[in-house]
N, C-alpha and C. Protein backbone atom coordinates (compact mmCIF):
# COMPACT_ATOMS: atom_id res chain seq x y z
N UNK A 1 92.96 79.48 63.99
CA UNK A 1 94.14 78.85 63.40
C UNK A 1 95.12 78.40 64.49
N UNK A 2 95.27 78.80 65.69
CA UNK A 2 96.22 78.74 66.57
C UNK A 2 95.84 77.56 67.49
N UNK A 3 94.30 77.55 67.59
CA UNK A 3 94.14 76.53 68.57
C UNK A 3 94.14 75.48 67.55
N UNK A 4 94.26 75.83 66.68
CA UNK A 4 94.17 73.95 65.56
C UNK A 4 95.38 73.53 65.57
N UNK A 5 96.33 74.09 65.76
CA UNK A 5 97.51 73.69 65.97
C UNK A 5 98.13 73.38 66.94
N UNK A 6 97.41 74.07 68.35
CA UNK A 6 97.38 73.39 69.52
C UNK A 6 96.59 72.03 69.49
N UNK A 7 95.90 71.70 68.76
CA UNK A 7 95.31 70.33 68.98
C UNK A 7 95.54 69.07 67.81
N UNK A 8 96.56 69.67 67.25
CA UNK A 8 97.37 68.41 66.38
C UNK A 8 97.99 67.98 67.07
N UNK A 9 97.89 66.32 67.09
CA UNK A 9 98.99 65.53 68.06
C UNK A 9 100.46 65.91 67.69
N UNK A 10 100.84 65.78 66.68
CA UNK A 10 102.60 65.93 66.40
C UNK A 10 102.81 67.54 66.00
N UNK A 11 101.84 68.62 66.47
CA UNK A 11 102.37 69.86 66.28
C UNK A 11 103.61 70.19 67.35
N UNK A 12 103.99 70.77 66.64
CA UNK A 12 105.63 71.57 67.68
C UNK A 12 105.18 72.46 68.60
N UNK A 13 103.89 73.25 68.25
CA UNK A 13 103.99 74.07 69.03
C UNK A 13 102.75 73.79 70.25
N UNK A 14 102.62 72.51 70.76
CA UNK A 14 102.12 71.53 71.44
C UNK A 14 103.38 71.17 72.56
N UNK A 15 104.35 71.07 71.81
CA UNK A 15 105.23 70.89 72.80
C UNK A 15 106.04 72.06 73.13
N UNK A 16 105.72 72.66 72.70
CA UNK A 16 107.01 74.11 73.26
C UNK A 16 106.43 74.89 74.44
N UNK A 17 104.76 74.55 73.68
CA UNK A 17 104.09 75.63 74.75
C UNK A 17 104.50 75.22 76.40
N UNK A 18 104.05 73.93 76.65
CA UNK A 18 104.53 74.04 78.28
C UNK A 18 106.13 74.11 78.40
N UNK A 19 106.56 73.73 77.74
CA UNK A 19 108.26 74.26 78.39
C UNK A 19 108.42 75.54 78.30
N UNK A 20 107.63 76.31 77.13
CA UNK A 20 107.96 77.92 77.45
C UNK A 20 107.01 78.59 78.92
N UNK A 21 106.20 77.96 79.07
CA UNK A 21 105.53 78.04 80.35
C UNK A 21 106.46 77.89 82.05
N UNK A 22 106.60 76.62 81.32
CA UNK A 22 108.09 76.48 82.44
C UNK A 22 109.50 77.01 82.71
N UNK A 23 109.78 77.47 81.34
CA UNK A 23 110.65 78.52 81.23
C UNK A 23 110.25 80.10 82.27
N UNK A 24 109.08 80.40 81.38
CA UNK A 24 108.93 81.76 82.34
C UNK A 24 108.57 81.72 83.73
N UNK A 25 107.25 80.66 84.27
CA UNK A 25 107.51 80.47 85.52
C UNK A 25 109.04 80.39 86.86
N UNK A 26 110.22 79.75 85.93
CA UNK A 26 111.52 79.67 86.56
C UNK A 26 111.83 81.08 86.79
N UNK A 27 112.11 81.69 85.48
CA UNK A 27 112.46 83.41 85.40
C UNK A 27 111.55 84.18 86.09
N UNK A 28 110.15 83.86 85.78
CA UNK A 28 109.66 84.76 86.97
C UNK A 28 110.24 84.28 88.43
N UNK A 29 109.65 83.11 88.97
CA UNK A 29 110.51 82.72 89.90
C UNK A 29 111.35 83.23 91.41
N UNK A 30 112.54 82.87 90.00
CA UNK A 30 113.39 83.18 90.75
C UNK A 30 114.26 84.03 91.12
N UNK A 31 114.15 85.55 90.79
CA UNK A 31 114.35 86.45 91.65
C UNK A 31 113.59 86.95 92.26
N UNK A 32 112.17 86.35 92.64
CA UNK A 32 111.11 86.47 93.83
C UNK A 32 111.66 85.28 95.21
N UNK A 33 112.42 84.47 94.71
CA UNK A 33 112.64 83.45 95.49
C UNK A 33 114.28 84.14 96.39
N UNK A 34 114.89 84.42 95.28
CA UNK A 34 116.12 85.12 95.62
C UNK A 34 115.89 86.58 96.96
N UNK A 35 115.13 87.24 96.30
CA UNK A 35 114.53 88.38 96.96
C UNK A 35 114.19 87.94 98.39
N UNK A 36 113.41 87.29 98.91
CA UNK A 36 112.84 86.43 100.07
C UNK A 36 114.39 86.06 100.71
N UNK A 37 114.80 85.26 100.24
CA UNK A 37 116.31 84.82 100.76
C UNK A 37 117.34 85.47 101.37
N UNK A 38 117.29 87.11 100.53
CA UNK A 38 118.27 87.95 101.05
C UNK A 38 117.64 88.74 102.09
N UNK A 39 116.51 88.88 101.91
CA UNK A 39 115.21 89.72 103.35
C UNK A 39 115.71 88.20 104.26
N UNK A 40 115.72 87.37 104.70
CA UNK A 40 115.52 86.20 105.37
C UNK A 40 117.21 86.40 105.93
N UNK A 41 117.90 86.51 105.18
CA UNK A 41 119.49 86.53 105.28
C UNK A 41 119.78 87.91 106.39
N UNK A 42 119.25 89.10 105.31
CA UNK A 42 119.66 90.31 106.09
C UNK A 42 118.99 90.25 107.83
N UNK A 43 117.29 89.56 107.97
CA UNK A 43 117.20 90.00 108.99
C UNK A 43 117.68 89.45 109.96
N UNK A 44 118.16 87.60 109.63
CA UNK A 44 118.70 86.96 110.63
C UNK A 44 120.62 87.84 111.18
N UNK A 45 120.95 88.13 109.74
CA UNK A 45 122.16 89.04 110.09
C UNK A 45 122.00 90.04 111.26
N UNK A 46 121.23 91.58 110.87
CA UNK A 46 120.67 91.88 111.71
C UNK A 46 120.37 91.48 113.50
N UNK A 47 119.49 90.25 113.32
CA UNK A 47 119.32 89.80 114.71
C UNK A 47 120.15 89.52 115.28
N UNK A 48 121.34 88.82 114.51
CA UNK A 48 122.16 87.85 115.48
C UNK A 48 123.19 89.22 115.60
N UNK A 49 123.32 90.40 115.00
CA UNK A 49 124.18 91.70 115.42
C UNK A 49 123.57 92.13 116.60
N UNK A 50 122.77 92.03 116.56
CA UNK A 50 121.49 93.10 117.95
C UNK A 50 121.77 91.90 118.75
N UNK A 51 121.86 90.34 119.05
CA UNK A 51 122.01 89.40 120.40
C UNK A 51 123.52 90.24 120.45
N UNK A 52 124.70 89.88 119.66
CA UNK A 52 126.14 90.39 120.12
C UNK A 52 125.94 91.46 120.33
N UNK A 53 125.50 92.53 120.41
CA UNK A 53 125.48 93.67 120.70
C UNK A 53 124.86 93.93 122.43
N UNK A 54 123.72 93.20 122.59
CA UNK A 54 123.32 93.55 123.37
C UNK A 54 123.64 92.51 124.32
N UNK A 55 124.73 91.17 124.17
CA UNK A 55 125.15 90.48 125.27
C UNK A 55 126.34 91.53 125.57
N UNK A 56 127.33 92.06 124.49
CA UNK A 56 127.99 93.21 125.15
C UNK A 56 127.93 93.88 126.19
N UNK A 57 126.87 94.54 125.80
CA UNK A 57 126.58 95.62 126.83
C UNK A 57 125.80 95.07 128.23
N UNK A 58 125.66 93.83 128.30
CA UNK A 58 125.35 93.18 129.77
C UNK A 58 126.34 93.17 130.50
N UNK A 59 126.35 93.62 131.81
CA UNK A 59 127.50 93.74 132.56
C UNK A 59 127.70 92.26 133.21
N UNK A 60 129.02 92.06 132.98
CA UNK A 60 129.55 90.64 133.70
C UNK A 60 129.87 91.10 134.60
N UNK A 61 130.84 91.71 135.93
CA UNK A 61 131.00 92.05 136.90
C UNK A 61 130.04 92.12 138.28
N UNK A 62 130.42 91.15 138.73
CA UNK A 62 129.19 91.82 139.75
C UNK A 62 129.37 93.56 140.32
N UNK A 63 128.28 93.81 141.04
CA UNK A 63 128.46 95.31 141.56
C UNK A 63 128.52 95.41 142.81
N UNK A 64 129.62 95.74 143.45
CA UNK A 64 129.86 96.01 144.65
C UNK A 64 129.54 97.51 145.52
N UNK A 65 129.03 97.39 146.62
CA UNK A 65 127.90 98.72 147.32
C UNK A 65 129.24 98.78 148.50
């Protein structure tokens, strides 16, 4: 019964099906996409703390003997 109604040209539920497809693909998505972004965010944060950190602690002075 379900696929006969998938294969009526002017059934509704012919057309809902791929937008609800596309619906959940978005929702799945996108807090996998989000997730990636903030890992991508935190580690560049991270890195660019560890360059300031560790140009800090390079001594500018020369050293005199």
């Amino acid at each position: 019964m379900r696929t006969q109604a998938l294969r009526r040209p002017g059934s509704i539920a012919r057309a809902i099906v791929p937008a609800l497809r596309l619906a959940s693909a978005v929702l799945l998505g996108l807090p996998v996409t989000l997730l990636a972004h903030g890992m991508l965010y935190g580690a560049d944060h991270i890195l660019k703390r560890g360059l300031i950190l560790a140009a800090r602690s390079v001594q500018t002075e020369p050293i005199y003997e």
